[in-house]
N, C-alpha and C. Protein backbone atom coordinates (compact mmCIF):
# COMPACT_ATOMS: atom_id res chain seq x y z
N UNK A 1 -16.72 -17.15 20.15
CA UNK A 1 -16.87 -15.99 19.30
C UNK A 1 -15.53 -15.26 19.13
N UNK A 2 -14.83 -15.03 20.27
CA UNK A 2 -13.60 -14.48 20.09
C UNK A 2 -12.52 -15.15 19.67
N UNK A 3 -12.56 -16.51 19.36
CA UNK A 3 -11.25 -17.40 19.04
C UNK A 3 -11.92 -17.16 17.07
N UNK A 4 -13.01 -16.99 16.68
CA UNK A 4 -13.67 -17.00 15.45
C UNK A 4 -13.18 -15.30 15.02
N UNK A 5 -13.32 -14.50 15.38
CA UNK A 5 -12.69 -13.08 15.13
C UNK A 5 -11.53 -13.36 14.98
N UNK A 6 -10.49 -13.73 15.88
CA UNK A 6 -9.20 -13.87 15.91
C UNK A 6 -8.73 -14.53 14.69
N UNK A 7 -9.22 -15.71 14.14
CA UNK A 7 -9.25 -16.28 13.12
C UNK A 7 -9.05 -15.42 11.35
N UNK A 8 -10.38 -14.45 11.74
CA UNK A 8 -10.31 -13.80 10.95
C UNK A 8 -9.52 -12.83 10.58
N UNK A 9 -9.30 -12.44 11.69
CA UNK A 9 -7.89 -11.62 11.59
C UNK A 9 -6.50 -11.71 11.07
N UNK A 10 -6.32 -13.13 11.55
CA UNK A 10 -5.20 -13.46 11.04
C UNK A 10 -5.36 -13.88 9.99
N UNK A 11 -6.57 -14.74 9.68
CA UNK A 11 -6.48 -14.69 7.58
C UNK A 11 -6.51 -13.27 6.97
N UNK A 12 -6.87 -12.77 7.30
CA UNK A 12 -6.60 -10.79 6.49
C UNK A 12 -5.42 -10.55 6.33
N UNK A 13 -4.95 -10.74 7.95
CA UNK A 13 -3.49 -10.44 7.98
C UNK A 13 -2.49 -11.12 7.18
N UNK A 14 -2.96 -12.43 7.19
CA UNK A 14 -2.25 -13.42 6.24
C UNK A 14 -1.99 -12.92 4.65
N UNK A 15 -3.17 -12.67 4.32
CA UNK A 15 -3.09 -12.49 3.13
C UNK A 15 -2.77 -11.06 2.49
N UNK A 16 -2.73 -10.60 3.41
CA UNK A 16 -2.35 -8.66 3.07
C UNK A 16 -0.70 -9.38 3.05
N UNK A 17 -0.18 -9.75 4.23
CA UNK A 17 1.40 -9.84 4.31
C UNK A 17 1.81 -10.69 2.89
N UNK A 18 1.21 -11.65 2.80
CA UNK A 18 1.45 -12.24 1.38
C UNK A 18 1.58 -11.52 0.12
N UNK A 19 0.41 -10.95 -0.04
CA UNK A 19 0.45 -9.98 -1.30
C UNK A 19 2.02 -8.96 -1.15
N UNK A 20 1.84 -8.41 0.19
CA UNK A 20 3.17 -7.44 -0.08
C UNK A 20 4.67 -8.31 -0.33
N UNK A 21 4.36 -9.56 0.24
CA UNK A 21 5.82 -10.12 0.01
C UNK A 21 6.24 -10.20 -1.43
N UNK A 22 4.86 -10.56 -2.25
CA UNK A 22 5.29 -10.96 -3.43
C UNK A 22 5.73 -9.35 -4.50
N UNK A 23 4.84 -8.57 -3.86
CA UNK A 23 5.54 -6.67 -4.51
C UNK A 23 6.83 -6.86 -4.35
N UNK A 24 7.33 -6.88 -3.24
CA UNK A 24 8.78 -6.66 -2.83
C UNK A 24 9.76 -7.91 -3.95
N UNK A 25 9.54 -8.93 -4.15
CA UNK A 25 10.74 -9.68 -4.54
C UNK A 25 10.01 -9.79 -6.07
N UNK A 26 9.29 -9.48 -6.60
CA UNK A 26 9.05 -9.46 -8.04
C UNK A 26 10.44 -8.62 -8.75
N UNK A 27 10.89 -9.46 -9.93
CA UNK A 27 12.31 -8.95 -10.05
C UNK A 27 11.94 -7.88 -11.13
N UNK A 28 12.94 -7.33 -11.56
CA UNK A 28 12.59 -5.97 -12.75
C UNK A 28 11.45 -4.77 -12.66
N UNK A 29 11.34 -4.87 -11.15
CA UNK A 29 10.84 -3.68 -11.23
C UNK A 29 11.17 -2.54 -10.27
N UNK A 30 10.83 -1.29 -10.59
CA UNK A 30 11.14 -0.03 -9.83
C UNK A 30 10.18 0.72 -9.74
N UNK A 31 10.33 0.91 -8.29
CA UNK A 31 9.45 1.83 -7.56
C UNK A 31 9.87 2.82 -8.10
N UNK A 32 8.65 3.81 -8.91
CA UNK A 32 8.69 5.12 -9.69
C UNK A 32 7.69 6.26 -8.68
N UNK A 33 6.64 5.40 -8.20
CA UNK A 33 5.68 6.84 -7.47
C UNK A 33 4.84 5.77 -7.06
N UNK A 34 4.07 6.79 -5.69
CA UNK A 34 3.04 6.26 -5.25
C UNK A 34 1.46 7.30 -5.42
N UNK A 35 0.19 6.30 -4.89
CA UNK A 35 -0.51 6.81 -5.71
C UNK A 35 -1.09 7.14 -3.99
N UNK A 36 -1.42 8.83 -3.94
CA UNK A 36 -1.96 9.01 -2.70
C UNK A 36 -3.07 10.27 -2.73
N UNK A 37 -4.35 10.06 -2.24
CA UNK A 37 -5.53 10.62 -2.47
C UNK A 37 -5.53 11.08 -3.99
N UNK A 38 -6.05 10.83 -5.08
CA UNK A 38 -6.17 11.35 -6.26
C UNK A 38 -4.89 12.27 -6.52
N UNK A 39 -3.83 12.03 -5.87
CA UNK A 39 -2.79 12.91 -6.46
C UNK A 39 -1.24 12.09 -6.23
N UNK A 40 -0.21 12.17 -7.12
CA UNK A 40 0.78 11.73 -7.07
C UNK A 40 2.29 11.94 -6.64
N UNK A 41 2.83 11.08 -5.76
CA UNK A 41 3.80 11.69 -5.22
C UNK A 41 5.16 10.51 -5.51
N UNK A 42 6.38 11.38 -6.14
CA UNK A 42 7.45 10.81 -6.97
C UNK A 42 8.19 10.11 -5.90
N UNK A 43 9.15 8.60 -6.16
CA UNK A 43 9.54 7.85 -5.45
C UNK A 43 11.28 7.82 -5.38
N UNK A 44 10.96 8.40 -6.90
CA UNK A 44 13.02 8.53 -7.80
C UNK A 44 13.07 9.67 -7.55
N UNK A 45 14.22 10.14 -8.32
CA UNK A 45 14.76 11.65 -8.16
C UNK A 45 14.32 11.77 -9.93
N UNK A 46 13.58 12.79 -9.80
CA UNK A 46 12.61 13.11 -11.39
C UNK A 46 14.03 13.81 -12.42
N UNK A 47 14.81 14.79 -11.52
CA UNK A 47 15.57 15.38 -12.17
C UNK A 47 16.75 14.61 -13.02
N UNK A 48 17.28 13.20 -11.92
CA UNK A 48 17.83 11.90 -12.76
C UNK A 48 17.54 11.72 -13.58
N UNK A 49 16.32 10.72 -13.43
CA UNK A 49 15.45 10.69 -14.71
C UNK A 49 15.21 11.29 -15.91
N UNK A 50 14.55 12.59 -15.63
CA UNK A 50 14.43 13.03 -16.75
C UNK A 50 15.82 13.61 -18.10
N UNK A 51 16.90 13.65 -16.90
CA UNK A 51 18.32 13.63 -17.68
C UNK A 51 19.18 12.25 -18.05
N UNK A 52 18.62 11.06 -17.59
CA UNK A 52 19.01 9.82 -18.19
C UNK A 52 18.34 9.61 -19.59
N UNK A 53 16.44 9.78 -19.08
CA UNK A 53 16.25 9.22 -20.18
C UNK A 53 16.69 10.24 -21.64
N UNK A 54 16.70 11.29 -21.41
CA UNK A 54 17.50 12.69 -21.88
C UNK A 54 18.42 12.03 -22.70
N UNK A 55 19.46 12.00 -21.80
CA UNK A 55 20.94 11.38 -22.82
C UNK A 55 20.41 10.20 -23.09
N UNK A 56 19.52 9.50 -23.58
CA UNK A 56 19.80 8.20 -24.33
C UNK A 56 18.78 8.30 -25.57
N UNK A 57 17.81 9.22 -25.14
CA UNK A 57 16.46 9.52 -26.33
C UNK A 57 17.50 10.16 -27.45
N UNK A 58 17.73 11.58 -26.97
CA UNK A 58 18.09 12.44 -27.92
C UNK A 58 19.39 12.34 -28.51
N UNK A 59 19.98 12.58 -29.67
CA UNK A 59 21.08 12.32 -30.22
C UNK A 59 22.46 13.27 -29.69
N UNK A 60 23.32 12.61 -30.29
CA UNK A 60 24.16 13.33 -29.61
C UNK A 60 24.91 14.74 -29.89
N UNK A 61 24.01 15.40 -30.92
CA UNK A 61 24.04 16.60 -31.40
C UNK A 61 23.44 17.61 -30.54
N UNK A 62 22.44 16.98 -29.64
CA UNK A 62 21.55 17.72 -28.98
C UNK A 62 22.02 17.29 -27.25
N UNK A 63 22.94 17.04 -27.47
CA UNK A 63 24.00 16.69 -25.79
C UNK A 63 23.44 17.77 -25.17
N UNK A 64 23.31 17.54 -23.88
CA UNK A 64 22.91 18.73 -22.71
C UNK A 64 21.00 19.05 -23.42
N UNK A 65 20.40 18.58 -24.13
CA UNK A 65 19.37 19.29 -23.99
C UNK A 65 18.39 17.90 -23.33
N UNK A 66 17.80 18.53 -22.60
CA UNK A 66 16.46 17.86 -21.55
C UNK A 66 15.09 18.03 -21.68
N UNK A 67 14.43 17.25 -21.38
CA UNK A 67 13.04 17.24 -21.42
C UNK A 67 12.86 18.61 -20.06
N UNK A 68 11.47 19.22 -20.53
CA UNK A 68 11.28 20.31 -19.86
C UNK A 68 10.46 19.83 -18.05
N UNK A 69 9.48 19.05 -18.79
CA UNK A 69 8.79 18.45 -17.55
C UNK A 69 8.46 16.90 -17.50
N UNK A 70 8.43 16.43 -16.14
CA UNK A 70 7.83 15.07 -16.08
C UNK A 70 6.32 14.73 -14.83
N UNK A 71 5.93 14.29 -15.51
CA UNK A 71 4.35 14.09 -14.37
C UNK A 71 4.30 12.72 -14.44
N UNK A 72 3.29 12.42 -13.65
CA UNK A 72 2.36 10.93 -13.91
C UNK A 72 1.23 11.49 -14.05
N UNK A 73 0.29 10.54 -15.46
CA UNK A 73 -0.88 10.62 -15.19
C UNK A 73 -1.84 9.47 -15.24
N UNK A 74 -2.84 9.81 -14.73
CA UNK A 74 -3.86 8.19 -14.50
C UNK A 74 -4.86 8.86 -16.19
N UNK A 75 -5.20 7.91 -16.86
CA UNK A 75 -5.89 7.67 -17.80
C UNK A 75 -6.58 6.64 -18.55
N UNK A 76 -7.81 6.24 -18.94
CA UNK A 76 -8.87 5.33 -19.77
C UNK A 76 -8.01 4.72 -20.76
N UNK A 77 -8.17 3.39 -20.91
CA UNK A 77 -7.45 3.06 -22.44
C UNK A 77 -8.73 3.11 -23.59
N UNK A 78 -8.29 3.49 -25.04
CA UNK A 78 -9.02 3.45 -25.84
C UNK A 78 -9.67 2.31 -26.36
N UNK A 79 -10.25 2.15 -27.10
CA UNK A 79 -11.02 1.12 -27.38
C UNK A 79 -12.31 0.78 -26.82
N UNK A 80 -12.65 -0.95 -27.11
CA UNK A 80 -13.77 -1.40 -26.90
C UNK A 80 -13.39 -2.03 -25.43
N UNK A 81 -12.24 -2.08 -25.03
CA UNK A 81 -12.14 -3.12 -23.86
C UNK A 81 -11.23 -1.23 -22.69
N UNK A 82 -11.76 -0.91 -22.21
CA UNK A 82 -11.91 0.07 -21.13
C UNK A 82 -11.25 -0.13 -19.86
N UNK A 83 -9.99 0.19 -19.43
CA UNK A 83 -8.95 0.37 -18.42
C UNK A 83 -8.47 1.19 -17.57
N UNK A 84 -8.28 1.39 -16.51
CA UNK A 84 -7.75 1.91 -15.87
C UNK A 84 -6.32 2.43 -16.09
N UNK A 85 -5.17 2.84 -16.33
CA UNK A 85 -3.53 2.40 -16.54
C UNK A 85 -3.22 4.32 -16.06
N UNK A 86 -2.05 4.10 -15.59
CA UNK A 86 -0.92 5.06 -15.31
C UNK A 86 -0.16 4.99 -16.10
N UNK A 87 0.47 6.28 -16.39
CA UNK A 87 2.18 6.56 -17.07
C UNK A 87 2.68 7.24 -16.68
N UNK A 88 4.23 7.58 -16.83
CA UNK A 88 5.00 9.01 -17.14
C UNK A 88 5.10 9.70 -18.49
N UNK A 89 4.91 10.98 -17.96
CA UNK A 89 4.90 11.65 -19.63
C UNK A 89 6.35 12.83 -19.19
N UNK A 90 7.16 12.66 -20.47
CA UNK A 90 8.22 13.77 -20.38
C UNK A 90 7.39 14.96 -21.58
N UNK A 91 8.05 15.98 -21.22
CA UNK A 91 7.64 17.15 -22.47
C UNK A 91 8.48 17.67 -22.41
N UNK A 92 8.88 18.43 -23.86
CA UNK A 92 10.08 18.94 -24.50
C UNK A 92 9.19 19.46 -25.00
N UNK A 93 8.61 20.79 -24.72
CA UNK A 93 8.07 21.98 -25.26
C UNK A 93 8.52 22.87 -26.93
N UNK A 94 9.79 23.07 -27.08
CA UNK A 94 10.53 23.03 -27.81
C UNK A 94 10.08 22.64 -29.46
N UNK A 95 10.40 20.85 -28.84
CA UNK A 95 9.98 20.06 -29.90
C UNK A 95 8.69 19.87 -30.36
N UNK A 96 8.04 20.41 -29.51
CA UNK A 96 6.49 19.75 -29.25
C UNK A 96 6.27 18.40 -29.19
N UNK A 97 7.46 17.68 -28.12
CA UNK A 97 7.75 16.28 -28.00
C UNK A 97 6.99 15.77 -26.81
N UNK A 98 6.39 14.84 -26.19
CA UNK A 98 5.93 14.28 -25.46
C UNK A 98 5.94 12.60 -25.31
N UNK A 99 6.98 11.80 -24.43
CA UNK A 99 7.54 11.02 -24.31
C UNK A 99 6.89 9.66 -22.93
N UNK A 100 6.34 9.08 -23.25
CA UNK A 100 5.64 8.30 -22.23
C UNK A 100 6.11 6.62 -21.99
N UNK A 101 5.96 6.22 -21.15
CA UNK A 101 6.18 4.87 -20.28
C UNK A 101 4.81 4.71 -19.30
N UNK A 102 4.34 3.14 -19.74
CA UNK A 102 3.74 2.63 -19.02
C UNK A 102 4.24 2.58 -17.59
N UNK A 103 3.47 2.77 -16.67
CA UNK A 103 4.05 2.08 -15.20
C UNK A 103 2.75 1.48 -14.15
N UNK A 104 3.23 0.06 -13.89
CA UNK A 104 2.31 -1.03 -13.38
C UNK A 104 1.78 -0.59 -12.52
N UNK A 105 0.43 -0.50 -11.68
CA UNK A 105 -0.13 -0.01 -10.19
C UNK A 105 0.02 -1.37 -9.47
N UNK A 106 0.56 -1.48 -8.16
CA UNK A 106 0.44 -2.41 -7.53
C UNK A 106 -0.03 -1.86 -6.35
N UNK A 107 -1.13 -2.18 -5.36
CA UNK A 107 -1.37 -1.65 -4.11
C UNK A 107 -1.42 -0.30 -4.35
N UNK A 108 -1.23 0.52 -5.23
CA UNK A 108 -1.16 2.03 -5.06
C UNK A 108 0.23 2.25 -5.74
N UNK A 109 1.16 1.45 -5.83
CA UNK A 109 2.45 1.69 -5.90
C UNK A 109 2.90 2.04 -7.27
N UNK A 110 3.54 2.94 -8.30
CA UNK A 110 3.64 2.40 -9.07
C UNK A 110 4.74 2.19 -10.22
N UNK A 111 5.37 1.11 -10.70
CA UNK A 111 6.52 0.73 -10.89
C UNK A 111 6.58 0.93 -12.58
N UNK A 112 8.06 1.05 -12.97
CA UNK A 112 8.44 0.41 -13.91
C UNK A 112 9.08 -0.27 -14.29
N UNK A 113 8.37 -1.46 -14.82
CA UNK A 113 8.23 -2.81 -15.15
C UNK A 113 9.06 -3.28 -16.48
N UNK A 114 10.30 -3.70 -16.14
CA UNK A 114 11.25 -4.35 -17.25
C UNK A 114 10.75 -5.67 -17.77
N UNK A 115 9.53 -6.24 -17.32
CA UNK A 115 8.93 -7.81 -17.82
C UNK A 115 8.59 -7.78 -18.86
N UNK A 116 8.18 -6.85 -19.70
CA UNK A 116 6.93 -7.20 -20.87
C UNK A 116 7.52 -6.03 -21.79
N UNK A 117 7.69 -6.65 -23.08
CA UNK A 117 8.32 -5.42 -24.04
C UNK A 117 7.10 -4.28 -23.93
N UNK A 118 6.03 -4.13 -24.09
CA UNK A 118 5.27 -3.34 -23.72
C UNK A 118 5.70 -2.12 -22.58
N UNK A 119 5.66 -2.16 -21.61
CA UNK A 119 6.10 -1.89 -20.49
C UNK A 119 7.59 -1.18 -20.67
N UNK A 120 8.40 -1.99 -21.58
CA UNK A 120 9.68 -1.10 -21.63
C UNK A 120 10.06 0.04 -22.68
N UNK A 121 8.35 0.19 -23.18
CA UNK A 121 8.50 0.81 -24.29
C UNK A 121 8.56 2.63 -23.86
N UNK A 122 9.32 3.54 -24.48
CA UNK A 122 9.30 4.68 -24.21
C UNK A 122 8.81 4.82 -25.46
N UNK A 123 7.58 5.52 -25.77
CA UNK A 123 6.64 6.24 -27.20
C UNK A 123 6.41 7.55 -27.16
N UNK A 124 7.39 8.13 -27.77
CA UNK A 124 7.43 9.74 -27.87
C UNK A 124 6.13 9.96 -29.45
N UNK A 125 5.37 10.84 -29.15
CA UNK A 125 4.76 11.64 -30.14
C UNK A 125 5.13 13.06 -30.49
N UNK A 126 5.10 13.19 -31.53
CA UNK A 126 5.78 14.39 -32.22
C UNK A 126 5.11 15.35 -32.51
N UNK A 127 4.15 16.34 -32.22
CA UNK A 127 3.23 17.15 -33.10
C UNK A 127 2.38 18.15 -32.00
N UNK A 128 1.28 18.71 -32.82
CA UNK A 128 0.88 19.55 -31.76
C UNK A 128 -0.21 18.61 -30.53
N UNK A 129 -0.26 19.03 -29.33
CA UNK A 129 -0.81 18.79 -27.95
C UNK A 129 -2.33 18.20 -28.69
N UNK A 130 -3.19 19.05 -28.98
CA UNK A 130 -3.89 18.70 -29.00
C UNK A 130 -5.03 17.53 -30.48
N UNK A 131 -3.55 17.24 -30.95
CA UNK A 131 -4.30 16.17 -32.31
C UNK A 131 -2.94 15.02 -32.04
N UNK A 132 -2.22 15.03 -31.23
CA UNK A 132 -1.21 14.41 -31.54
C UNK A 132 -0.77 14.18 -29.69
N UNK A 133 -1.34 13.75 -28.85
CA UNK A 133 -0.94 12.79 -27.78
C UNK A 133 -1.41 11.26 -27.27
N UNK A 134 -0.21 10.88 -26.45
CA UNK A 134 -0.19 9.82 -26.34
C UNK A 134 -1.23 9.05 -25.41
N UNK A 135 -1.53 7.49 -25.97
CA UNK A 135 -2.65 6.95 -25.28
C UNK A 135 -2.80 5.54 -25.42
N UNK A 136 -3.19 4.52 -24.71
CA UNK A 136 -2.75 3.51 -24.62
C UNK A 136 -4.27 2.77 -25.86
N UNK A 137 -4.08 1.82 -26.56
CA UNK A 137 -5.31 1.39 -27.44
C UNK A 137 -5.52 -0.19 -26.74
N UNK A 138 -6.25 -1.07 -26.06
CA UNK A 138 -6.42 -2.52 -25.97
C UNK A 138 -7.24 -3.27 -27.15
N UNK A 139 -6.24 -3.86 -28.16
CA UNK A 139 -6.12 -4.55 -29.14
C UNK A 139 -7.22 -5.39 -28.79
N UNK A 140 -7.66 -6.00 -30.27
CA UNK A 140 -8.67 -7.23 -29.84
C UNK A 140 -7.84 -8.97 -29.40
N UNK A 141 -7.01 -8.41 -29.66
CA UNK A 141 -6.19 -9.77 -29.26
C UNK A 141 -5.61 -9.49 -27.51
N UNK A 142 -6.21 -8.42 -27.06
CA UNK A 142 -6.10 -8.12 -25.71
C UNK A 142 -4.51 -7.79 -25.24
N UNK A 143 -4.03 -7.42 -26.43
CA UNK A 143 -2.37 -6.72 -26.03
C UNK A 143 -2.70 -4.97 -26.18
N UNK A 144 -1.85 -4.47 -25.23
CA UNK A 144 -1.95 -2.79 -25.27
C UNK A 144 -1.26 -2.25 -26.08
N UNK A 145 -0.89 -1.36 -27.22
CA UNK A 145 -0.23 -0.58 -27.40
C UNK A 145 -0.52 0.81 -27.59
N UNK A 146 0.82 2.01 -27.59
CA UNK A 146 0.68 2.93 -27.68
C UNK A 146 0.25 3.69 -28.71
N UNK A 147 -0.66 4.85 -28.79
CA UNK A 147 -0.76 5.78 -30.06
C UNK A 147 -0.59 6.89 -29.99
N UNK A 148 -0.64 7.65 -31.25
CA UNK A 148 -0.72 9.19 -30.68
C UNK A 148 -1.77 9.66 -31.63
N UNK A 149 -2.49 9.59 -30.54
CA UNK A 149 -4.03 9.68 -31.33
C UNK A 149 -5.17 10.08 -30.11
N UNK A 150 -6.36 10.55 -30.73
CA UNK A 150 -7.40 10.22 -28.98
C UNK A 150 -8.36 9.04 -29.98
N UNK A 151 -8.05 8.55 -31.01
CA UNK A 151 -9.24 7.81 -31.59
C UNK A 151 -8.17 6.73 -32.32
N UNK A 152 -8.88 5.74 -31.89
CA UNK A 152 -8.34 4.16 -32.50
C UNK A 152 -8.16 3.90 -34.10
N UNK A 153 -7.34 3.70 -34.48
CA UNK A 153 -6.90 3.47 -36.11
C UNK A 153 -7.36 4.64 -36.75
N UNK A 154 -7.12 5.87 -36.20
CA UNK A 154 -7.51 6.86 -37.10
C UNK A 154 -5.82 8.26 -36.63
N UNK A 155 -5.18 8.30 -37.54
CA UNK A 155 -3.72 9.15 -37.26
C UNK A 155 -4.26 10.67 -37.61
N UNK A 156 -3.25 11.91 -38.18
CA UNK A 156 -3.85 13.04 -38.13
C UNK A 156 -3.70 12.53 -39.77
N UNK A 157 -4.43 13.71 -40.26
CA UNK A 157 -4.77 13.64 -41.57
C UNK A 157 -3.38 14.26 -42.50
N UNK A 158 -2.62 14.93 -41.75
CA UNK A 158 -1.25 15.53 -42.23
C UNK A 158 -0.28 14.77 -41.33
N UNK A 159 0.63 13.83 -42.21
CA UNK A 159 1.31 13.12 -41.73
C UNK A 159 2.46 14.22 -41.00
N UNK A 160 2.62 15.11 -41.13
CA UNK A 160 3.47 16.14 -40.12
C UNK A 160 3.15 16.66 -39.28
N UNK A 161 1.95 16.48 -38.74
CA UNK A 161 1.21 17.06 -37.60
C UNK A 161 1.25 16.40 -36.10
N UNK A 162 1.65 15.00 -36.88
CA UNK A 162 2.21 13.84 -35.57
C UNK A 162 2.97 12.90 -36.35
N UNK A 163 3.86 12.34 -35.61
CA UNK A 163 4.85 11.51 -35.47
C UNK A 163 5.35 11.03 -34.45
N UNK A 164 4.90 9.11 -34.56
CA UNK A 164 5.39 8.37 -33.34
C UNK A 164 6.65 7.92 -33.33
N UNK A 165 7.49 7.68 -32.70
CA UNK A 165 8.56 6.61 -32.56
C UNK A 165 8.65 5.87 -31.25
N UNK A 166 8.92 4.26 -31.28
CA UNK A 166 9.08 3.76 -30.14
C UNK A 166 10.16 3.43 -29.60
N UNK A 167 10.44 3.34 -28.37
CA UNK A 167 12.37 3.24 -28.43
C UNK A 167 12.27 1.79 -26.63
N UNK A 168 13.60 1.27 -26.96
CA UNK A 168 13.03 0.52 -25.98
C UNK A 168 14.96 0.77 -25.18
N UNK A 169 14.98 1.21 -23.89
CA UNK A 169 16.46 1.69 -23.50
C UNK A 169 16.76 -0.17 -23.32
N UNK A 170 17.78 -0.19 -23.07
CA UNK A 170 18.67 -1.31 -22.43
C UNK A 170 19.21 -1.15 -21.28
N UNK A 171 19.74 -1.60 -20.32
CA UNK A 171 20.63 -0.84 -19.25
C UNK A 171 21.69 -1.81 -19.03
């Protein structure tokens, strides 16, 4: 009985250590935050961040100006096919700008992922908060993309009320 426990143990163990080996050496990605009791705690330095992606979004007329805040949030994807997914959202109050990136959950962990043009996409929406934020749609061809919308193929009815652009950095 006890050589049969032991057994079991070490296949758990086996396979927990496995899974983490493969987190760790998966290439292109960065630990951004972890996910701990229903609330989130940052892994980077936010203030970096939010002044990198800063100087490379905004033009260079607008040098020195920054996004106001950055969070993560957990949210549903739209559509018929229903998801789980995380992001970062920047806001530039200002603009009434709101700037988002997918980021992968692994174990709790969660990264951003240079693999999949998806993933490297930064999708700022332009307009007011509440007709005009961002949200992930799962296509019927089962690819994600971004909108700024809360309803699938439907935009605001005044094309100035929102405005997307997608930008993809390089490094």
């Amino acid at each position: 009985m006890r050589l049969y426990l032991l057994a079991i143990l070490l296949l758990i163990y086996s396979c927990k250590s496995s899974s983490q080996e493969i987190e760790k050496k998966e290439p292109n990605f960065v630990l951004f935050g972890k996910v701990k009791n229903n609330s989130f705690e940052y892994v980077i330095d936010t203030l970096t961040f939010k002044k990198s992606i800063s100087n490379q979004l905004f033009s260079k007329e607008s040098k020195g100006d920054t996004y106001d805040k950055l969070e993560i949030k957990k949210a549903i994807t739209l559509g018929e096919s229903r998801e789980e997914y995380y992001y970062v959202i920047l806001y530039h109050y200002q603009k009434r700008l709101k700037t988002v990136r997918f980021l992968e959950n692994h174990f709790s962990n969660l990264y951003l992922n240079e693999n999949s043009v998806f993933n490297t996409i930064y999708n700022s929406c332009v307009g007011k908060d509440e007709k005009c934020f961002p949200n992930v749609v799962i296509n019927s061809d089962l690819t994600k993309a971004w909108i700024c919308s809360d309803k699938v193929g439907v935009c605001s009815i005044d094309e100035n009320e929102c405005k997307s652009v997608r930008s993809i950095i390089q490094d």
